[in-house]
N, C-alpha and C. Protein backbone atom coordinates (compact mmCIF):
# COMPACT_ATOMS: atom_id res chain seq x y z
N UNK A 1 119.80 39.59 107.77
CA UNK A 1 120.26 39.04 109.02
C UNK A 1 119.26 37.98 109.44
N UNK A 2 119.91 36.74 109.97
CA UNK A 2 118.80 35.40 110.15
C UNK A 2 119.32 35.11 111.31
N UNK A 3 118.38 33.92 112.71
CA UNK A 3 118.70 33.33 113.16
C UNK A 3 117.60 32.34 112.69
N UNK A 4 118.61 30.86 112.59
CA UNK A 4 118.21 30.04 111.99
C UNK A 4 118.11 28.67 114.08
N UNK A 5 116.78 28.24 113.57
CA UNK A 5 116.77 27.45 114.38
C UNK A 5 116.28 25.73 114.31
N UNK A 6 116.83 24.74 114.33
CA UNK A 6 116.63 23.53 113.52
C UNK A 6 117.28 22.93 114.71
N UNK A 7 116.65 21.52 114.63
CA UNK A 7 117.38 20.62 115.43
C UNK A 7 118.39 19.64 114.17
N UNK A 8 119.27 19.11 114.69
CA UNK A 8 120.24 18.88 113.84
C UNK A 8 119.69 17.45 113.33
N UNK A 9 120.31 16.46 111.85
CA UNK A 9 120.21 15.65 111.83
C UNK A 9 121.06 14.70 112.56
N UNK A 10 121.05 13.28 113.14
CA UNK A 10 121.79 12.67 114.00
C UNK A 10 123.31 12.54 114.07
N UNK A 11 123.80 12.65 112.80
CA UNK A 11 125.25 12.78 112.74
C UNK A 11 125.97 13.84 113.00
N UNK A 12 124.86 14.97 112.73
CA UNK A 12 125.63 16.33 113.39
C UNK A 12 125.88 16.66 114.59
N UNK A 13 126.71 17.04 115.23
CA UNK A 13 126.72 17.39 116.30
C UNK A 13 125.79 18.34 116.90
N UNK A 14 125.37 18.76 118.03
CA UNK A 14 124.25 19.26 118.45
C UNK A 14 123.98 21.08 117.89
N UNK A 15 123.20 21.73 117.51
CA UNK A 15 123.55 22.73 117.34
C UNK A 15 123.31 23.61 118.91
N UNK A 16 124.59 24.44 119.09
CA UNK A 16 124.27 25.71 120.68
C UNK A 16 123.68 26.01 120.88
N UNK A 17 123.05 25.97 122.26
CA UNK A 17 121.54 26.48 123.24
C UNK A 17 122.19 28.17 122.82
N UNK A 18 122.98 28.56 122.91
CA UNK A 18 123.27 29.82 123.16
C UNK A 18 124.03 30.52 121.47
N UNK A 19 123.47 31.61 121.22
CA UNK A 19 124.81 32.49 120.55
C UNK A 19 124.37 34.14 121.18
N UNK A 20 125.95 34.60 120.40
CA UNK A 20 125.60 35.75 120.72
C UNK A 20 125.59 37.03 119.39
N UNK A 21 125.54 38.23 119.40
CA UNK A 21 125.38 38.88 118.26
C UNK A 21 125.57 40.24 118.92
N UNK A 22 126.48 40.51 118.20
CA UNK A 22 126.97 42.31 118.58
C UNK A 22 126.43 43.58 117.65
N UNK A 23 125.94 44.41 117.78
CA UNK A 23 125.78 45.52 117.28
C UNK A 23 126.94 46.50 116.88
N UNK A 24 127.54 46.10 115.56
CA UNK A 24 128.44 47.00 115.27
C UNK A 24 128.98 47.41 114.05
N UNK A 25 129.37 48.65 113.30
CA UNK A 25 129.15 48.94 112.62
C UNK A 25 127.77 49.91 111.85
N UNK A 26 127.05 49.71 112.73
CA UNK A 26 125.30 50.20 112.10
C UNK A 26 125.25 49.16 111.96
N UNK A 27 125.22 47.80 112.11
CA UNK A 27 124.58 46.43 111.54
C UNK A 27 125.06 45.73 112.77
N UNK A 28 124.90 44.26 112.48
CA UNK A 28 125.04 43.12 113.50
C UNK A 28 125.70 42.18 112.95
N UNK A 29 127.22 41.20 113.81
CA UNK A 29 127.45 40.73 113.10
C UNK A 29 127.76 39.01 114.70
N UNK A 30 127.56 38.33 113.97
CA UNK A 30 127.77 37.73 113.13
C UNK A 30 126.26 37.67 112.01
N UNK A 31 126.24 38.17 110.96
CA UNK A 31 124.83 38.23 110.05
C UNK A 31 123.87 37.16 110.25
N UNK A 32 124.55 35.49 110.62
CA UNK A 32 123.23 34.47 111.10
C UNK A 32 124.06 34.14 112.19
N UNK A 33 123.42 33.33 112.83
CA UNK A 33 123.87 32.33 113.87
C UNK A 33 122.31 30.98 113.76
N UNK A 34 123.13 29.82 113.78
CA UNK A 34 121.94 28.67 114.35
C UNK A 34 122.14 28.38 116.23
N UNK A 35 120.87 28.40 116.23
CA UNK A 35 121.00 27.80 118.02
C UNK A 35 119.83 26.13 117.32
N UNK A 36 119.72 25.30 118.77
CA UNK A 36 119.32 24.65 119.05
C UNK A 36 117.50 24.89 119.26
N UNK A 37 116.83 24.11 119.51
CA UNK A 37 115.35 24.53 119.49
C UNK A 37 115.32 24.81 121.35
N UNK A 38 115.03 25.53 121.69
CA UNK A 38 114.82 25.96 123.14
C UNK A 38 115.88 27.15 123.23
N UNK A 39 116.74 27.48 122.11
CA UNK A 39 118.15 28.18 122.52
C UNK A 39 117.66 29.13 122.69
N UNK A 40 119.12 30.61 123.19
CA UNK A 40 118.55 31.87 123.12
C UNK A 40 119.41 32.71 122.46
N UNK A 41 119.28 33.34 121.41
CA UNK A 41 120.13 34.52 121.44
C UNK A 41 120.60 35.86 122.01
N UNK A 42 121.53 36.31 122.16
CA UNK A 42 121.70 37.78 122.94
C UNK A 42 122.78 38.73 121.96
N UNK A 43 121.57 39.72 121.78
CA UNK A 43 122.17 40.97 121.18
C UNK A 43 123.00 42.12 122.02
N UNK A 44 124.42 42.09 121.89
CA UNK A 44 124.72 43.35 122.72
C UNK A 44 125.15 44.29 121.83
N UNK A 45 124.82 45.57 122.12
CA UNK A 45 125.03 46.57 121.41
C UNK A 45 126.38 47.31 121.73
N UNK A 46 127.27 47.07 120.61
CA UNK A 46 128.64 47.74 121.01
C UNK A 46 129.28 49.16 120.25
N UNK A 47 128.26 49.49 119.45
CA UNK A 47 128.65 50.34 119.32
C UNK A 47 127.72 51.95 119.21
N UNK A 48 126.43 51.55 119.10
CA UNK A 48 125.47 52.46 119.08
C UNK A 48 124.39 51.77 119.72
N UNK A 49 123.17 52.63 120.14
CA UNK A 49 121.98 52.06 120.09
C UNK A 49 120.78 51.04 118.79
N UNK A 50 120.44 50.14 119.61
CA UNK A 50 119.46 49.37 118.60
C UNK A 50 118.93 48.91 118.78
N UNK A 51 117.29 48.71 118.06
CA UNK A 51 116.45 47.76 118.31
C UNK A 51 116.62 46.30 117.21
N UNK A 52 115.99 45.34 117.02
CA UNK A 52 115.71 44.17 116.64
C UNK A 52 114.35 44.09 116.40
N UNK A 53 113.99 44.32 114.76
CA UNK A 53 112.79 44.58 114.58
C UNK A 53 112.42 43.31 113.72
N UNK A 54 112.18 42.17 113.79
CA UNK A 54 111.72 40.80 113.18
C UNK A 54 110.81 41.07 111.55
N UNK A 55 111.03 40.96 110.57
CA UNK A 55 110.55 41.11 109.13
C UNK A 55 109.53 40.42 108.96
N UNK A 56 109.54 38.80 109.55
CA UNK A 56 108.08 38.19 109.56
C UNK A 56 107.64 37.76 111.19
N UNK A 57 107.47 36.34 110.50
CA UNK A 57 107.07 35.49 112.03
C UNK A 57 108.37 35.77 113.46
N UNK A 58 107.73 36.37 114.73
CA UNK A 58 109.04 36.70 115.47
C UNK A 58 109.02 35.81 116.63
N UNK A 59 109.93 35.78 117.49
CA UNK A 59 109.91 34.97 118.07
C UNK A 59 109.03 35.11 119.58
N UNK A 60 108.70 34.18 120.29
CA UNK A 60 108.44 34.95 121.61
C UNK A 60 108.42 36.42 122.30
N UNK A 61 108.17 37.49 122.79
CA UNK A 61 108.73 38.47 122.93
C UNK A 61 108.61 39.70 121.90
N UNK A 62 108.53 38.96 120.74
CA UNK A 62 108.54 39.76 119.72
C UNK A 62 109.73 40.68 119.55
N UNK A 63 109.31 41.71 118.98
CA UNK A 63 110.38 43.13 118.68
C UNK A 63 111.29 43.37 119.99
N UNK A 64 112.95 43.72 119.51
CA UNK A 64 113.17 44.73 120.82
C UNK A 64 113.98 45.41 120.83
N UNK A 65 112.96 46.59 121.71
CA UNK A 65 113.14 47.91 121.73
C UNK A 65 114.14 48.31 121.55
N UNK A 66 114.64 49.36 121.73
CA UNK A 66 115.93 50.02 121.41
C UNK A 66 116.80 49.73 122.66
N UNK A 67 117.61 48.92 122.50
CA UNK A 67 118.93 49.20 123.49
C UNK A 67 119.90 50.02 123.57
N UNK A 68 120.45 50.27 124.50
CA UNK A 68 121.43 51.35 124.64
C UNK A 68 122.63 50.92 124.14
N UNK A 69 123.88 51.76 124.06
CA UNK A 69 125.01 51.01 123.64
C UNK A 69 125.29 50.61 125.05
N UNK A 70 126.13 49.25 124.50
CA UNK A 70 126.75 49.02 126.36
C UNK A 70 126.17 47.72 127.16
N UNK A 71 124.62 47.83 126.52
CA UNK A 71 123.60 47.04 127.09
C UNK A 71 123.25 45.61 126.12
N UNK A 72 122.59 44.66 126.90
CA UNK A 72 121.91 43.49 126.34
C UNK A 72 120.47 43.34 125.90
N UNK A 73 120.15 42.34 124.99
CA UNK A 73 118.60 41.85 125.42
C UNK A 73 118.59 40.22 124.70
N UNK A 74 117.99 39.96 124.88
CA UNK A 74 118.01 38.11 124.18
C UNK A 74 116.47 37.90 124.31
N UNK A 75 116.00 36.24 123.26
CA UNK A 75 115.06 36.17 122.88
C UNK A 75 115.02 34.68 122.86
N UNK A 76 114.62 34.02 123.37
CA UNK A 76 114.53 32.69 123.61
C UNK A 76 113.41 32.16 122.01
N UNK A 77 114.25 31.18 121.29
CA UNK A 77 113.32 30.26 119.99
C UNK A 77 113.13 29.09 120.17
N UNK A 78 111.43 28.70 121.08
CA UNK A 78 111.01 27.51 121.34
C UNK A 78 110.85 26.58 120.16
N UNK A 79 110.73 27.14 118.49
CA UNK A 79 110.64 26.17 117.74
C UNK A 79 111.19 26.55 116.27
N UNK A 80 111.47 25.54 115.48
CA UNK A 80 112.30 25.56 114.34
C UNK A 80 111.49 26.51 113.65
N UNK A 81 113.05 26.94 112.84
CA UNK A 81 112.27 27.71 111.97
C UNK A 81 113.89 29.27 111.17
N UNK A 82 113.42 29.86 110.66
CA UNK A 82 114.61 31.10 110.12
C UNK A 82 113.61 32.30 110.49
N UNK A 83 114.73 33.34 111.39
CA UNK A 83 113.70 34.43 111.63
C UNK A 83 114.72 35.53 111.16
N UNK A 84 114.36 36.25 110.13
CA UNK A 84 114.44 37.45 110.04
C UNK A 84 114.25 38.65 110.56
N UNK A 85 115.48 39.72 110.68
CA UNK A 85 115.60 40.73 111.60
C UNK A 85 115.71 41.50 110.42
């Protein structure tokens, strides 16, 4: 699972300040999403509890904790880069 964060080259259209990512299944889907450099992602958990535990370099904030089902959390990525969950 990646969020990928890059500013686009000029012909592309901009990549979204925002995505979002659901907890479901035991996993998360959509598996990547790209945002924009300043964007944020938000994990809601829809079907069980979960945390978001980053494999390398994480973002701001770092790790997070276990959410409940039902509930949110998001993570703002001030700079480019692919972060692994």
């Amino acid at each position: 699972i990646t969020v990928s964060v890059a500013a686009p080259p000029p012909a592309l259209p901009p990549a979204p300040a925002t995505a979002s990512v659901r907890g479901v299944d035991g996993g998360f889907a959509p598996a990547a999403v790209t945002v924009a450099v300043g964007g944020t992602v938000t994990w809601t958990m829809d079907d069980e509890e979960h945390d978001v535990t980053w494999t390398a370099a994480a973002p701001p904030g770092g790790n997070i904790p276990r959410v409940d089902r039902g509930a949110s959390a998001s993570r703002t990525f001030p700079e480019a880069g692919t972060y692994a969950y």
